[in-house]
C-alpha atoms as a PDB file:
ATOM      1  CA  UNK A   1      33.957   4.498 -28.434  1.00  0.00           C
ATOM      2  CA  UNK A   2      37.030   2.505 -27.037  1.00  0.00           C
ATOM      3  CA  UNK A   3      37.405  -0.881 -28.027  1.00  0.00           C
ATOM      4  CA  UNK A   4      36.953  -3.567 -25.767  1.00  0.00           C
ATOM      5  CA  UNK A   5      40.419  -5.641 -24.760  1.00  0.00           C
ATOM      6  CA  UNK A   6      41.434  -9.071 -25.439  1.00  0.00           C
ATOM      7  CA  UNK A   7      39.367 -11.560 -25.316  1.00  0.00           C
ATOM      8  CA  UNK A   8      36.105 -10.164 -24.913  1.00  0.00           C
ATOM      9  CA  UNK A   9      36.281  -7.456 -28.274  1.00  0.00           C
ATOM     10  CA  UNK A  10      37.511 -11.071 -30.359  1.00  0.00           C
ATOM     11  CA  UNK A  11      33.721 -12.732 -29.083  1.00  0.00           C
ATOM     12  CA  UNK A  12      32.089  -9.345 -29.910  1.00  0.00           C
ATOM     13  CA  UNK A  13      33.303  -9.492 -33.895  1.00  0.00           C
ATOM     14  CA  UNK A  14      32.906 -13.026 -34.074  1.00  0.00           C
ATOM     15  CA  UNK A  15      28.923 -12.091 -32.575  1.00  0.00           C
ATOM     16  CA  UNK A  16      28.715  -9.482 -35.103  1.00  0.00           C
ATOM     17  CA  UNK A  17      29.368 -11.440 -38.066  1.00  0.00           C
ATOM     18  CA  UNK A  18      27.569 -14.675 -37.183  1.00  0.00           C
ATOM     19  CA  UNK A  19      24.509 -12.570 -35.926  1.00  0.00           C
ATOM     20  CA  UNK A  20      22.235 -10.194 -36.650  1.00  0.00           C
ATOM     21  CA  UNK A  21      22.308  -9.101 -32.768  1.00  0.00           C
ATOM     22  CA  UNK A  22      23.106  -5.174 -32.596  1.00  0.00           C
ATOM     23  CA  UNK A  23      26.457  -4.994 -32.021  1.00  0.00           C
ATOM     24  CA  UNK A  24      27.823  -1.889 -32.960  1.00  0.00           C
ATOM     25  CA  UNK A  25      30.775  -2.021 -35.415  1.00  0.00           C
ATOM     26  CA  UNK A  26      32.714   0.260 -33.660  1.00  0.00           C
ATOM     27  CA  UNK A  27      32.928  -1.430 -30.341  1.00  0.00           C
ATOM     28  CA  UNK A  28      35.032  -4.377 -31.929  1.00  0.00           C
ATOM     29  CA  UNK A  29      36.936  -1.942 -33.933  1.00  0.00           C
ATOM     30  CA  UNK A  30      39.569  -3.232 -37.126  1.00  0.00           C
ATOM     31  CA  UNK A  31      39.608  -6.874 -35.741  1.00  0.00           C
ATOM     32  CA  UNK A  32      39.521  -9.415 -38.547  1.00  0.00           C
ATOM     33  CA  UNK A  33      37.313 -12.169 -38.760  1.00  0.00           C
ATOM     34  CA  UNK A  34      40.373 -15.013 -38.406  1.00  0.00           C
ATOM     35  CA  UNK A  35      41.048 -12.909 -34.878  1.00  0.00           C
ATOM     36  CA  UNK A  36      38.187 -14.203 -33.655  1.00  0.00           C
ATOM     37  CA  UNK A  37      38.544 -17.829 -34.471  1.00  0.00           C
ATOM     38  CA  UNK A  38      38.937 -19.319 -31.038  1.00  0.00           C
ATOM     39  CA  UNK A  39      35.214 -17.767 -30.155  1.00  0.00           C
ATOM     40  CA  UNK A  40      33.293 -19.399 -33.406  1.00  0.00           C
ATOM     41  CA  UNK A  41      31.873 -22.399 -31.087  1.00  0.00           C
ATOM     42  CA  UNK A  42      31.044 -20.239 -28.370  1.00  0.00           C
ATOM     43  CA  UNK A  43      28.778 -17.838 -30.947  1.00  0.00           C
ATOM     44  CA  UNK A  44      27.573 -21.023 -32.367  1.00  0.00           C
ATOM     45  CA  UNK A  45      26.395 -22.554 -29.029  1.00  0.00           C
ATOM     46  CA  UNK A  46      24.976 -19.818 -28.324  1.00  0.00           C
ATOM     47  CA  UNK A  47      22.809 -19.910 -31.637  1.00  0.00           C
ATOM     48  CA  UNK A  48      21.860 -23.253 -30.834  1.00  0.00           C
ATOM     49  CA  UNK A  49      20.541 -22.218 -27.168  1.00  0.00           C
ATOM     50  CA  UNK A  50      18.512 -19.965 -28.710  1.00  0.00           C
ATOM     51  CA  UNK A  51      17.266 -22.737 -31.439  1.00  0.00           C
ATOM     52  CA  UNK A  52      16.618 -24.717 -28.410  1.00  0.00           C
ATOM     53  CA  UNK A  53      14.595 -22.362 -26.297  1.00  0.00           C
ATOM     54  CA  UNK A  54      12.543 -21.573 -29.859  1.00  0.00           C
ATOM     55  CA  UNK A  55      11.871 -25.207 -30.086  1.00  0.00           C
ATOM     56  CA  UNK A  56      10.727 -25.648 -26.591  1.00  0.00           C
ATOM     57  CA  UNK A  57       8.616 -22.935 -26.505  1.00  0.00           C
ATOM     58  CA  UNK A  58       6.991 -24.162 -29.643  1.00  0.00           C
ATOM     59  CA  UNK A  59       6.268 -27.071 -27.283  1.00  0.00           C
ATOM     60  CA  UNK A  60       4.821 -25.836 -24.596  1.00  0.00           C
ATOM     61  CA  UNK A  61       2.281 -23.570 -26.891  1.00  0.00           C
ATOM     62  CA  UNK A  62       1.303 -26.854 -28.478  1.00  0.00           C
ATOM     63  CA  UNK A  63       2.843 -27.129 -31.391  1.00  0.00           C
ATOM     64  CA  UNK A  64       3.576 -30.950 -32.849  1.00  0.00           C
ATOM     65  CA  UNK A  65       7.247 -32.335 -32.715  1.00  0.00           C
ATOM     66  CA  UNK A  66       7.926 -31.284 -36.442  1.00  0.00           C
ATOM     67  CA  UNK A  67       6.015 -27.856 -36.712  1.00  0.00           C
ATOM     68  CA  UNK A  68       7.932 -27.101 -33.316  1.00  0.00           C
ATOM     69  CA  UNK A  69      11.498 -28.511 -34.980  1.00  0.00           C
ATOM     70  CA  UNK A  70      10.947 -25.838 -37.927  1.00  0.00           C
ATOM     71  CA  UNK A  71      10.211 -23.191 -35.971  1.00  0.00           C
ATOM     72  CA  UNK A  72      13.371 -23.917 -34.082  1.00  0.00           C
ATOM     73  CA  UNK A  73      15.084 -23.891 -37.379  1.00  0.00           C
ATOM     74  CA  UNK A  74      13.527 -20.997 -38.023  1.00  0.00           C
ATOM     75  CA  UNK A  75      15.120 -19.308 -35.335  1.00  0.00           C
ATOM     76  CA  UNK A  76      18.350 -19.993 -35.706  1.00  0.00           C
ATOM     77  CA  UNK A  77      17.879 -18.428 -39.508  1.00  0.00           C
ATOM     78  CA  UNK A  78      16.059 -15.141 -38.142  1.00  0.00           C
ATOM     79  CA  UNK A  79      19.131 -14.906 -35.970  1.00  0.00           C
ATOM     80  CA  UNK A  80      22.130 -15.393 -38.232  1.00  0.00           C
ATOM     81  CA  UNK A  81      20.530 -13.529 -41.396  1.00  0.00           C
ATOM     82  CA  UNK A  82      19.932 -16.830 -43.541  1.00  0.00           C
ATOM     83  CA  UNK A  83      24.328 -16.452 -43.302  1.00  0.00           C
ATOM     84  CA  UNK A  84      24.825 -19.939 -43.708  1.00  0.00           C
ATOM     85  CA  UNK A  85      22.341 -20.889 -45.639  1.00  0.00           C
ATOM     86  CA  UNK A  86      23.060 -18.491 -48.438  1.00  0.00           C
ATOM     87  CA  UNK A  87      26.472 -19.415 -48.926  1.00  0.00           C
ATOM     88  CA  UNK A  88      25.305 -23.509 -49.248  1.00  0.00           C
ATOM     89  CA  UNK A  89      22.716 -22.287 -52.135  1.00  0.00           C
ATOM     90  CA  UNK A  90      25.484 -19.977 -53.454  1.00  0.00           C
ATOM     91  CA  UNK A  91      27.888 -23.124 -53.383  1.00  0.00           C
ATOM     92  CA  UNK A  92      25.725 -25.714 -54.679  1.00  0.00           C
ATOM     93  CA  UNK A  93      25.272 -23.114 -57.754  1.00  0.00           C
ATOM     94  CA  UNK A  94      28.517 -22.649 -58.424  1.00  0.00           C
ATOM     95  CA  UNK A  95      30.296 -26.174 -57.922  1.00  0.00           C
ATOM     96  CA  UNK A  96      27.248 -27.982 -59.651  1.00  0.00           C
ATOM     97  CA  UNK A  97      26.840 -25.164 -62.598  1.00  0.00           C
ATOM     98  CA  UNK A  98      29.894 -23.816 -63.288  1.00  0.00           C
ATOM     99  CA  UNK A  99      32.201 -25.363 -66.234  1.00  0.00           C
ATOM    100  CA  UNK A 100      35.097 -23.897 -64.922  1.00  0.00           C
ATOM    101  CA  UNK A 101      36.912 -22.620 -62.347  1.00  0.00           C
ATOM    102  CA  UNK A 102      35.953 -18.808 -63.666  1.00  0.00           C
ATOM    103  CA  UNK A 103      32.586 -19.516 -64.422  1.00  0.00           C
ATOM    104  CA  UNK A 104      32.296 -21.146 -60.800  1.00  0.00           C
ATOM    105  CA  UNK A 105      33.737 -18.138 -58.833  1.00  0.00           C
ATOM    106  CA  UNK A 106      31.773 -15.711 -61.340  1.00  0.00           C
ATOM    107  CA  UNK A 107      28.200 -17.931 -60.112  1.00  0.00           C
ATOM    108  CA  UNK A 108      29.606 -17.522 -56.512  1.00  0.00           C
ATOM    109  CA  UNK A 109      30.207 -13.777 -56.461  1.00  0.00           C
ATOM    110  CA  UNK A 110      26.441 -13.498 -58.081  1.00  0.00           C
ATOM    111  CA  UNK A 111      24.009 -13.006 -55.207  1.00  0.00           C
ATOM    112  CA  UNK A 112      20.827 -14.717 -57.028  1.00  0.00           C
ATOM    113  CA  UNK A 113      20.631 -18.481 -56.477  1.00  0.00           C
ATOM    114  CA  UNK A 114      19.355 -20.849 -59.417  1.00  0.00           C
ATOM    115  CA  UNK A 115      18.015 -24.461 -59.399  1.00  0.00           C
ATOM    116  CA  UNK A 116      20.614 -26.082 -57.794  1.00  0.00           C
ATOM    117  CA  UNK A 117      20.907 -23.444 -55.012  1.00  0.00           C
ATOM    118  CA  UNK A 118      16.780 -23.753 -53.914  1.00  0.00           C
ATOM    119  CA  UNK A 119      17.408 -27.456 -53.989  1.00  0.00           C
ATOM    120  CA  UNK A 120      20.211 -27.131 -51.369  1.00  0.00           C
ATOM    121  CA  UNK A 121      17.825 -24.634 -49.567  1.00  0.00           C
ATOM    122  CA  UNK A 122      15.320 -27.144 -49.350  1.00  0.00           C
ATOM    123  CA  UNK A 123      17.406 -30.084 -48.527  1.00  0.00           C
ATOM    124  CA  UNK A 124      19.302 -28.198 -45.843  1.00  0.00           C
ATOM    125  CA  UNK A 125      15.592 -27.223 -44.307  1.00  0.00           C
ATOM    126  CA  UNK A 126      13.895 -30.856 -44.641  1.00  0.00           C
ATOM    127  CA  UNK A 127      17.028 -32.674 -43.036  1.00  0.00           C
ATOM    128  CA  UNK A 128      17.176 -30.687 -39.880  1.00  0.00           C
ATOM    129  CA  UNK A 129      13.873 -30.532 -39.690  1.00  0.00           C
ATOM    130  CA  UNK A 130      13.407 -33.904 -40.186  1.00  0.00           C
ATOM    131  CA  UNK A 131      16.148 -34.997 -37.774  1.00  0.00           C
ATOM    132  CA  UNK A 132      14.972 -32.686 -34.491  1.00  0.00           C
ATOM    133  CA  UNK A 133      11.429 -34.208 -35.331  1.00  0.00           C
ATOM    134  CA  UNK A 134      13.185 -37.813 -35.329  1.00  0.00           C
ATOM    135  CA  UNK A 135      14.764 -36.762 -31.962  1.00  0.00           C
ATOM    136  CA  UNK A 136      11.503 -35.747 -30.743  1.00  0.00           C
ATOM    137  CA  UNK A 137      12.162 -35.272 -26.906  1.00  0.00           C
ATOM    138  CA  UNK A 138      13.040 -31.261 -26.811  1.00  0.00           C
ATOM    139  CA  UNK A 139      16.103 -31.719 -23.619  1.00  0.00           C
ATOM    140  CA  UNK A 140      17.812 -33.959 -25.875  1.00  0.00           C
ATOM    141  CA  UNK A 141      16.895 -31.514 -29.163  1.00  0.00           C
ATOM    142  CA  UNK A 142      17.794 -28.719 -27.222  1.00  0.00           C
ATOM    143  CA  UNK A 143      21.192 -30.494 -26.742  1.00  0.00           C
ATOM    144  CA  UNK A 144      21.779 -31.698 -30.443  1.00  0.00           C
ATOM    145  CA  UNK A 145      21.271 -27.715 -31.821  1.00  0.00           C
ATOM    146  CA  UNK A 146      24.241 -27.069 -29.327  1.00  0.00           C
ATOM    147  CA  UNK A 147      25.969 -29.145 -30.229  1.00  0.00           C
ATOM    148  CA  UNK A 148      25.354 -28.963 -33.932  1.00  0.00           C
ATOM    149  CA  UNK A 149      26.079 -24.751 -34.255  1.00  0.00           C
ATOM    150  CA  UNK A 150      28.941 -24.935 -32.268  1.00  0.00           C
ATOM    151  CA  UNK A 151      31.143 -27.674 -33.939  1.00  0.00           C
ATOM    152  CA  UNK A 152      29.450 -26.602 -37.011  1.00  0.00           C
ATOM    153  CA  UNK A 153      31.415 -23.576 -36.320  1.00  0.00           C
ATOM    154  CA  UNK A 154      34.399 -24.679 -34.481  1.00  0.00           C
ATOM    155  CA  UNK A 155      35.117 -26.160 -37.901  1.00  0.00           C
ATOM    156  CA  UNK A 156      35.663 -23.317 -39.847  1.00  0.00           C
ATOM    157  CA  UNK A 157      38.810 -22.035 -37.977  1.00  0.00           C
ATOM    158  CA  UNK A 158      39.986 -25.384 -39.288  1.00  0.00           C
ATOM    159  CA  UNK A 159      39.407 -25.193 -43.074  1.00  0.00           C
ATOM    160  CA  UNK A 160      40.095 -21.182 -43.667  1.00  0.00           C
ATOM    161  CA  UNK A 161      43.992 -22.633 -42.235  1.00  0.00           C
ATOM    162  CA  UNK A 162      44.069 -25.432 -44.099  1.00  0.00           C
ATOM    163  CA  UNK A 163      42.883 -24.224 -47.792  1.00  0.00           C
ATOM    164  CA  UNK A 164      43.902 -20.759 -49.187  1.00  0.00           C
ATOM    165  CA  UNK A 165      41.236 -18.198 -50.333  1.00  0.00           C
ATOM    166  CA  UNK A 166      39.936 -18.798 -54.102  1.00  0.00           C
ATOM    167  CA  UNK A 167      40.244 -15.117 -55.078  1.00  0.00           C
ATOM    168  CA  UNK A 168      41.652 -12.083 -53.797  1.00  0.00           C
ATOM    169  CA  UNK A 169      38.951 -10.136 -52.932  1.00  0.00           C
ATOM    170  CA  UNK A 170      35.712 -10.906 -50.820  1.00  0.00           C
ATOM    171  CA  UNK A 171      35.188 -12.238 -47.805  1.00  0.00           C
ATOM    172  CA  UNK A 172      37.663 -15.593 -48.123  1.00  0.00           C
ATOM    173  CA  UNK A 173      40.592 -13.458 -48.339  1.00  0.00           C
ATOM    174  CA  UNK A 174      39.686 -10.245 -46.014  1.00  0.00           C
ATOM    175  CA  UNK A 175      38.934 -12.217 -43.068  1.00  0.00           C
ATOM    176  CA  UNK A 176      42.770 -13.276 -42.916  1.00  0.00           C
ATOM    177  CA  UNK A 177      44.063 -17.244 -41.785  1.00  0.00           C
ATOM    178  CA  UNK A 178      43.799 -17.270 -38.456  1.00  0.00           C
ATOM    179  CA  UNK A 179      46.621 -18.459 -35.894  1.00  0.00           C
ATOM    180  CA  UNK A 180      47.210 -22.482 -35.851  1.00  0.00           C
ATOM    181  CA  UNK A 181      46.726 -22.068 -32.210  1.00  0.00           C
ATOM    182  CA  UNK A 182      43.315 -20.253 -32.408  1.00  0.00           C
ATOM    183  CA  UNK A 183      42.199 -22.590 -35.323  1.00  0.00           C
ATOM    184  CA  UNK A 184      43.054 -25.646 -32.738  1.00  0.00           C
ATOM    185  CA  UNK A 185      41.545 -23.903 -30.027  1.00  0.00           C
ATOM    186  CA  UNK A 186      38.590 -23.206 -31.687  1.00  0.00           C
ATOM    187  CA  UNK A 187      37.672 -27.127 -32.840  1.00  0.00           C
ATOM    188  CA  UNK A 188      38.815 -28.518 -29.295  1.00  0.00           C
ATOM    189  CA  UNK A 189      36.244 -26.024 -27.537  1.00  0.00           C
ATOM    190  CA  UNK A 190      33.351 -26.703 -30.160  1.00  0.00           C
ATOM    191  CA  UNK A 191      34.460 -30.934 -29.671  1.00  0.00           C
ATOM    192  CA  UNK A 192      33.759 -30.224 -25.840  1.00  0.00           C
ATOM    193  CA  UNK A 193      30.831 -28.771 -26.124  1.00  0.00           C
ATOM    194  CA  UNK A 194      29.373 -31.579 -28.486  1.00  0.00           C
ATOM    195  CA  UNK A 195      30.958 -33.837 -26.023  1.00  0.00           C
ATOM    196  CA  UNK A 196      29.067 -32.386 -22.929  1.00  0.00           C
ATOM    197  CA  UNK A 197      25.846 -32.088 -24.896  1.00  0.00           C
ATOM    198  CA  UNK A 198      25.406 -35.344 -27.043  1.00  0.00           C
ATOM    199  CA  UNK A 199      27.471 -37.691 -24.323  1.00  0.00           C
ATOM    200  CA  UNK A 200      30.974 -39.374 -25.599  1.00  0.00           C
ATOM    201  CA  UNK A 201      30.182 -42.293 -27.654  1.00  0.00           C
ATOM    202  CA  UNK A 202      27.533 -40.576 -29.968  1.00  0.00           C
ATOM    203  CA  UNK A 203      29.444 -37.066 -29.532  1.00  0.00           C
ATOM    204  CA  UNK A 204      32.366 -38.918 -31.168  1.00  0.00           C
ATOM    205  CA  UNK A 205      30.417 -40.607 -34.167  1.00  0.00           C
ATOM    206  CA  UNK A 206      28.840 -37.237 -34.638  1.00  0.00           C
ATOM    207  CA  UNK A 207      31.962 -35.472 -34.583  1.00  0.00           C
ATOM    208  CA  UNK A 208      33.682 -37.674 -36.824  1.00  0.00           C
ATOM    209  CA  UNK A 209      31.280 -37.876 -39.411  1.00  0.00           C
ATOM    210  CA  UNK A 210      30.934 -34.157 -39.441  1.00  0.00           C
ATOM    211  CA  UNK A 211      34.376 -33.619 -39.781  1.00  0.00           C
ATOM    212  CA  UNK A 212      34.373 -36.350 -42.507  1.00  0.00           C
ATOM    213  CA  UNK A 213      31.647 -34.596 -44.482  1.00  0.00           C
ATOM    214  CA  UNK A 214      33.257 -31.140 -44.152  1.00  0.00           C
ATOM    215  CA  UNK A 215      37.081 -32.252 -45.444  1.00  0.00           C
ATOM    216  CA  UNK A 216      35.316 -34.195 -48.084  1.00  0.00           C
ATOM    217  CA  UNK A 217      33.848 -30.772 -48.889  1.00  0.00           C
ATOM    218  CA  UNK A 218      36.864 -28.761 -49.442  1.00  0.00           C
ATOM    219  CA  UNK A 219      38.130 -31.523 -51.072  1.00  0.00           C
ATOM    220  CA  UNK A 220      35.817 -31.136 -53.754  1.00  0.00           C
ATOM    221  CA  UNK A 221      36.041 -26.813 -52.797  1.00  0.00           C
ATOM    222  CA  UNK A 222      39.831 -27.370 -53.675  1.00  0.00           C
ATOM    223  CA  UNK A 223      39.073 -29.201 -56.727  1.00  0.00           C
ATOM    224  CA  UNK A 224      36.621 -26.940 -58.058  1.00  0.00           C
ATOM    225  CA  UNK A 225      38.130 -23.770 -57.405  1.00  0.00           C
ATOM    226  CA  UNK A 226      41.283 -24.126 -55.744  1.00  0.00           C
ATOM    227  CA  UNK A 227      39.887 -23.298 -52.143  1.00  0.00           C
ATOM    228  CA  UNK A 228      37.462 -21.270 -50.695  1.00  0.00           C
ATOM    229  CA  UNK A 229      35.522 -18.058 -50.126  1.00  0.00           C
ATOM    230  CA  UNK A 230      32.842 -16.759 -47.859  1.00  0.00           C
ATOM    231  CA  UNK A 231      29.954 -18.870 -49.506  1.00  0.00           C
ATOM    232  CA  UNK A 232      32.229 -22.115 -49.225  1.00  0.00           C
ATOM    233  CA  UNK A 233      32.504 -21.109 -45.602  1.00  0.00           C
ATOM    234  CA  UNK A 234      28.778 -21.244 -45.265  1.00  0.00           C
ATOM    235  CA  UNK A 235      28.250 -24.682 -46.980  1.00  0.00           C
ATOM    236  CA  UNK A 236      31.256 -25.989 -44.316  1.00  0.00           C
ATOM    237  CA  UNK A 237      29.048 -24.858 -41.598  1.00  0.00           C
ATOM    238  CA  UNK A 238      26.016 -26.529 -43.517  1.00  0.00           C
ATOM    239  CA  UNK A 239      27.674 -29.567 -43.618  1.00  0.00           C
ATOM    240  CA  UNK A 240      28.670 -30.024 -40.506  1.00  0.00           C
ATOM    241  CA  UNK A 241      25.051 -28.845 -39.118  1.00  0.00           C
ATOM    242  CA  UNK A 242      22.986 -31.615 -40.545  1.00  0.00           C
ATOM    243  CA  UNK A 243      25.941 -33.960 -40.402  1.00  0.00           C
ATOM    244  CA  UNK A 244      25.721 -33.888 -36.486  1.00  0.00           C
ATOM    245  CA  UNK A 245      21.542 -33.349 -36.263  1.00  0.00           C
ATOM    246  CA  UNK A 246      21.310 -36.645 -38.204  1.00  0.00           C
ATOM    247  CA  UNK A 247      24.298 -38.209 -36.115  1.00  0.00           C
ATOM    248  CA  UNK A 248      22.321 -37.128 -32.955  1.00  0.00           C
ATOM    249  CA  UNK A 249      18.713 -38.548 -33.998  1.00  0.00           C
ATOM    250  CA  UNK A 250      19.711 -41.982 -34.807  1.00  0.00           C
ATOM    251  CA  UNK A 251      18.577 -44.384 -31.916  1.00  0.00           C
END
């Protein structure tokens, strides 16, 4: 099968790693994963859409506000394979374990999670639970998932440039660094999109403090293991998730 051109085989591999839609391998060919940087927000709205459309239908069956924000949560973990999620227990285990640097990367590589890594699990869960159910109306939930998976994601671009890969092997280094320009593009479209969907003044706060959150994270990535890898990626995107959920249910 011939691979797609341009722009729309870079949005197919980016779909195909951040999903668990059936896209088949082959259409998007050899492309790596730092290729596809500029499309990250554009996966990750469209992750939050269907969060949002979970979450309203939750509604409309007649769930309550909070079993209708877990299901939405739900969703958006049915669709991207628990991705995410694994990486932040995978992180937690290794930064918060580990003795050293070895010892950290050797916890990270390992694909069973310990105490600190269900604790993340759980935390992760009961914040964005608890901060759709806070939100409560589902247009302006709806909006907040958007906006959260898409600059959640935007972000990533961002911190695979700016920090080297903490080993070799794995998924840090194979994906490549992408472009500067695709690693700018890619936060300016995910900061429009949270800008459309959350409104400028608490768009901004939310942005900011998610991007404060996530470069105080590979702070403490570079620190602990001298930069990142795939799981690292996944607690970034974490981060940055709740970071802008909370942001978006304070009144």
């Amino acid at each position: 099968m011939r691979r797609p051109p341009g722009l729309f085989a870079g949005f197919l591999s980016a779909t195909a790693f951040f999903t668990r839609l059936p896209v088949d391998p082959h259409t998007v060919g050899m492309w790596r994963l730092a290729e596809s940087a500029w499309a990250f927000p554009f996966v990750g709205a469209g992750i939050g859409g269907i969060a949002a459309l979970a979450l309203l239908m939750a509604q409309l069956i007649g769930l309550g506000t909070w079993p209708a924000a877990l299901m939405s949560v739900v969703a958006s973990i049915v669709l991207t394979g628990a991705l995410h999620e694994d990486g932040f227990a995978d992180t937690a285990d290794g930064f918060l374990g580990g003795r050293d640097r070895e010892e950290r990367l050797a916890i990270l590589r390992d694909s069973r999670h310990g105490t600190y890594g269900v604790l993340a699990l759980i935390l992760s869960m009961l914040l964005r639970v608890a901060a759709l159910t806070e939100i409560g109306d589902p247009m302006h939930a709806g909006l907040a998932l958007i906006a959260a998976h898409a600059a959640s994601r935007a972000v990533l671009p961002i911190t695979m440039w700016g920090l080297t890969p903490a080993r070799p092997d794995g998924l840090g280094a194979t994906a490549g660094t992408p472009r500067p320009r695709k690693a700018i593009a890619a936060a300016l479209i995910g900061g429009v999109i949270a800008l459309a969907a959350l409104g400028l003044e608490r768009g901004i706060v939310a942005l900011c403090l998610a991007g404060a959150g996530v470069f105080a994270m590979a702070g403490v990535a570079r620190r602990r293991i001298g930069g990142y890898t795939g799981d690292v990626l996944g607690a970034f995107q974490q981060t940055g998730e709740i970071v802008i959920l909370i942001a978006a249910s304070v009144r």
